[in-house]
N, C-alpha and C. Protein backbone atom coordinates (compact mmCIF):
# COMPACT_ATOMS: atom_id res chain seq x y z
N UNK A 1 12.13 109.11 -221.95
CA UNK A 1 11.68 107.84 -222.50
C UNK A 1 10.58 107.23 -221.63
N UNK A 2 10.78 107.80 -220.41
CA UNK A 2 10.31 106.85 -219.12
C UNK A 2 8.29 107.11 -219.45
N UNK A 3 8.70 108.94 -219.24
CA UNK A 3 7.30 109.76 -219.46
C UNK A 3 6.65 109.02 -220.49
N UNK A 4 7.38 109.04 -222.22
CA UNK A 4 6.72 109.15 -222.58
C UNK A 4 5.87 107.49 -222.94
N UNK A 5 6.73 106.62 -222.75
CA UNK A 5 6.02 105.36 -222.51
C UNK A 5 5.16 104.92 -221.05
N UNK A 6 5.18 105.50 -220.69
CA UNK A 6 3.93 105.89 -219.62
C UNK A 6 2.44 106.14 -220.37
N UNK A 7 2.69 106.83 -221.24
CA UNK A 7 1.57 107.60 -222.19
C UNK A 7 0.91 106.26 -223.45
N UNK A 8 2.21 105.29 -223.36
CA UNK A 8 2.00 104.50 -224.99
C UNK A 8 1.51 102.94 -224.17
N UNK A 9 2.55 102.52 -222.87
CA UNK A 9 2.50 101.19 -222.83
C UNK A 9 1.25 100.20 -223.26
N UNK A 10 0.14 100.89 -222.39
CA UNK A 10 -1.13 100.46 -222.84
C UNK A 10 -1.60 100.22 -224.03
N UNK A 11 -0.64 100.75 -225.06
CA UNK A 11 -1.11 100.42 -226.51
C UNK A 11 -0.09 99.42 -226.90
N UNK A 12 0.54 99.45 -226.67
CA UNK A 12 1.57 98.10 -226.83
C UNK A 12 2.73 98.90 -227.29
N UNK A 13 2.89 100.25 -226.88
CA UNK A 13 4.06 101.17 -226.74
C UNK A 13 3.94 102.14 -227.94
N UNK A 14 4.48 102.80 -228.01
CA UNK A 14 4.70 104.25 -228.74
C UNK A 14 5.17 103.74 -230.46
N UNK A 15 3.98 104.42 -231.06
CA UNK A 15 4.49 104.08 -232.59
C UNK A 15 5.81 104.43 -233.32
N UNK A 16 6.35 103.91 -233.60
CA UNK A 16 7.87 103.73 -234.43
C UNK A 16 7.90 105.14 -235.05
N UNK A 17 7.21 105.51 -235.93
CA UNK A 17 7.69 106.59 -236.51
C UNK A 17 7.70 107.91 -235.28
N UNK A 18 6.81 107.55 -234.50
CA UNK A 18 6.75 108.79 -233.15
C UNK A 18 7.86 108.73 -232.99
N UNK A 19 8.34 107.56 -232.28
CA UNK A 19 9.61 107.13 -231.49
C UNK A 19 10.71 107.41 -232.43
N UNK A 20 11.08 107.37 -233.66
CA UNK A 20 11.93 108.08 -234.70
C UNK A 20 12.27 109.48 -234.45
N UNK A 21 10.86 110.11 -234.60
CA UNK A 21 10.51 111.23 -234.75
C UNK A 21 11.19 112.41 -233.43
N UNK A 22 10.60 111.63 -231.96
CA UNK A 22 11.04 112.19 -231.03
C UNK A 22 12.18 111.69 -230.18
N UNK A 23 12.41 110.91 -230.73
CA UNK A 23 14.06 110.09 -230.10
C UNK A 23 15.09 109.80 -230.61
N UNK A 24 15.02 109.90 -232.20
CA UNK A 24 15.62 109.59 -233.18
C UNK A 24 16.73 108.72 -232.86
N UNK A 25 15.28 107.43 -232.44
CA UNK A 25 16.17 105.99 -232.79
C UNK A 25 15.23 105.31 -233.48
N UNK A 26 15.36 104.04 -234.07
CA UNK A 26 14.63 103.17 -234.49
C UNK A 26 13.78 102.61 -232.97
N UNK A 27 12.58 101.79 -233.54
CA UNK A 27 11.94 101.25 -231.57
C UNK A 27 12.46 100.47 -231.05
N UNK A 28 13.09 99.37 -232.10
CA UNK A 28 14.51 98.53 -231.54
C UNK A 28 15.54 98.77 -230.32
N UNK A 29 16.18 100.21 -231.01
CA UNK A 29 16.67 100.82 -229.65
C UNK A 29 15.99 101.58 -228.69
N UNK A 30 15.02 101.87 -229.18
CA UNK A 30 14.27 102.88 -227.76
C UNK A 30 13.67 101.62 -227.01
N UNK A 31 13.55 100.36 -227.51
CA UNK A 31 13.07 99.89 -226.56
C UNK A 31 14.01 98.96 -224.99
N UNK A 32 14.96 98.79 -226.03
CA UNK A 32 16.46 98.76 -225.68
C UNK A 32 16.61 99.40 -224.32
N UNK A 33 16.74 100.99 -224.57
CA UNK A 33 17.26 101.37 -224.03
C UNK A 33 16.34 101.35 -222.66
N UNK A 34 14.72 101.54 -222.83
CA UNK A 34 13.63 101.86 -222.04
C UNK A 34 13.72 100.41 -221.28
N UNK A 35 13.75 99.37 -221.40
CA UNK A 35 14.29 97.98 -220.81
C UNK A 35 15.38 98.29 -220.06
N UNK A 36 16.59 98.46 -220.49
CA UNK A 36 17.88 98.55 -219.50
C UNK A 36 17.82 99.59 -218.44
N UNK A 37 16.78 100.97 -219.16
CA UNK A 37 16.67 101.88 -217.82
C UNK A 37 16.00 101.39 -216.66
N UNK A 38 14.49 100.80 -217.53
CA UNK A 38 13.42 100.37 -216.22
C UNK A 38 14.19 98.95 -215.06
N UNK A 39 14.94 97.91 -215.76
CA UNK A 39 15.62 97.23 -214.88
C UNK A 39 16.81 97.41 -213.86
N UNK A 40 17.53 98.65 -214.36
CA UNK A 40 18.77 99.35 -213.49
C UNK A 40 18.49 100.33 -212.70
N UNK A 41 17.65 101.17 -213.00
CA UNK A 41 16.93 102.02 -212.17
C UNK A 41 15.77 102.74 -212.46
N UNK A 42 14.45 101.74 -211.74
CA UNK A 42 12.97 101.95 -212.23
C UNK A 42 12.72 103.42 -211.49
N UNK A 43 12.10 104.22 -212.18
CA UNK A 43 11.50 105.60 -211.67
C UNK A 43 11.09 105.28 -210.59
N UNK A 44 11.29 105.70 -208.59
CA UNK A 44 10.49 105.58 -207.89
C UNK A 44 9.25 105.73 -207.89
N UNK A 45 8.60 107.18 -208.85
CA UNK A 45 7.26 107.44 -208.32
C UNK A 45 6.19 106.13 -209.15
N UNK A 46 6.91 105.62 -210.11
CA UNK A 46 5.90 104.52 -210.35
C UNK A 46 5.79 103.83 -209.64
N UNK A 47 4.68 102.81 -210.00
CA UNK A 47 4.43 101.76 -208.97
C UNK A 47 4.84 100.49 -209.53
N UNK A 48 5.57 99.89 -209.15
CA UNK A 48 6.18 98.07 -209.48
C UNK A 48 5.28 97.52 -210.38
N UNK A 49 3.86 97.77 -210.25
CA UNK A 49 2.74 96.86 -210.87
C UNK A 49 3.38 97.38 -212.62
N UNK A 50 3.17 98.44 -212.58
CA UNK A 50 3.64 99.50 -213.97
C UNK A 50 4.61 99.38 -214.74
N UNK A 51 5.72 99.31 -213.59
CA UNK A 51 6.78 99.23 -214.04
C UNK A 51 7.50 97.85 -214.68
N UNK A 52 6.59 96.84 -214.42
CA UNK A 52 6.51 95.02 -214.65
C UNK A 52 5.98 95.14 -215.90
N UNK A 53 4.52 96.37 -216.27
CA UNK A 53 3.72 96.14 -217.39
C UNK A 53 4.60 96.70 -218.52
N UNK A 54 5.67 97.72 -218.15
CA UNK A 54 6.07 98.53 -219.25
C UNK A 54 7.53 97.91 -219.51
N UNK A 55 7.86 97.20 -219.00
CA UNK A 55 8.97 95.92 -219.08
C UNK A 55 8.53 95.01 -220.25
N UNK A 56 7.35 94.49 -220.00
CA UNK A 56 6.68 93.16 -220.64
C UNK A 56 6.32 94.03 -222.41
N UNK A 57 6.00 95.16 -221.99
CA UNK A 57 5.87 95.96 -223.58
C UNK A 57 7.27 95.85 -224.49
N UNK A 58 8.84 96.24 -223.85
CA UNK A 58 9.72 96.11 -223.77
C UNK A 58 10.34 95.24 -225.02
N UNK A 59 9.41 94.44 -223.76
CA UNK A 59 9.85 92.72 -224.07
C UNK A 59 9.62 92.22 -225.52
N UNK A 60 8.29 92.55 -225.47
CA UNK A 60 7.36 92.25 -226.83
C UNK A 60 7.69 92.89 -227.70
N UNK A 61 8.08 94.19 -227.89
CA UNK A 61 8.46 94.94 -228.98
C UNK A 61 9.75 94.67 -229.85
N UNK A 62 10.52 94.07 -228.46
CA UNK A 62 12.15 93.36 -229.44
C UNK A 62 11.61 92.46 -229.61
N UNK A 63 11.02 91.55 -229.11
CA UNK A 63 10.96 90.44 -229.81
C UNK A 63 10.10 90.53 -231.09
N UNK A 64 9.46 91.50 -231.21
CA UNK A 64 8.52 91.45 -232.97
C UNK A 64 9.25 92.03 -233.66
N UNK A 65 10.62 92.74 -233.19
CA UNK A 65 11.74 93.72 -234.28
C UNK A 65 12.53 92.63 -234.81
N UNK A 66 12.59 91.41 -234.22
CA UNK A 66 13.73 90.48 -234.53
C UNK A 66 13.37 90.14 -236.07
């Protein structure tokens, strides 16, 4: 999940049907889940700055699913 929103954040995260497609969840939960991972245990090799930006994507994405 970590990888591949690495690849999307910058776009304001990975398109829904991708995220269907290769996770087979709705983005609701992938984003879910990509939130609870990055706050419990953020990948070391990123860097904090990154790992704040791909939080805030997170963020934004549940809140436009609501």
């Amino acid at each position: 999940m970590v990888a591949f929103e690495v690849q999307w954040y910058a776009y304001g995260g990975g398109p829904a049907e991708t995220i269907l497609a290769d996770f087979g969840m709705d983005a609701a939960a992938f984003f879910r889940h990509l939130a609870a991972d990055l706050e419990d245990s953020p990948p070391t090799p990123l860097r904090p700055d990154l790992v704040e930006r791909m939080k805030g994507v997170a963020r934004r994405r549940l809140w436009l699913a609501r």
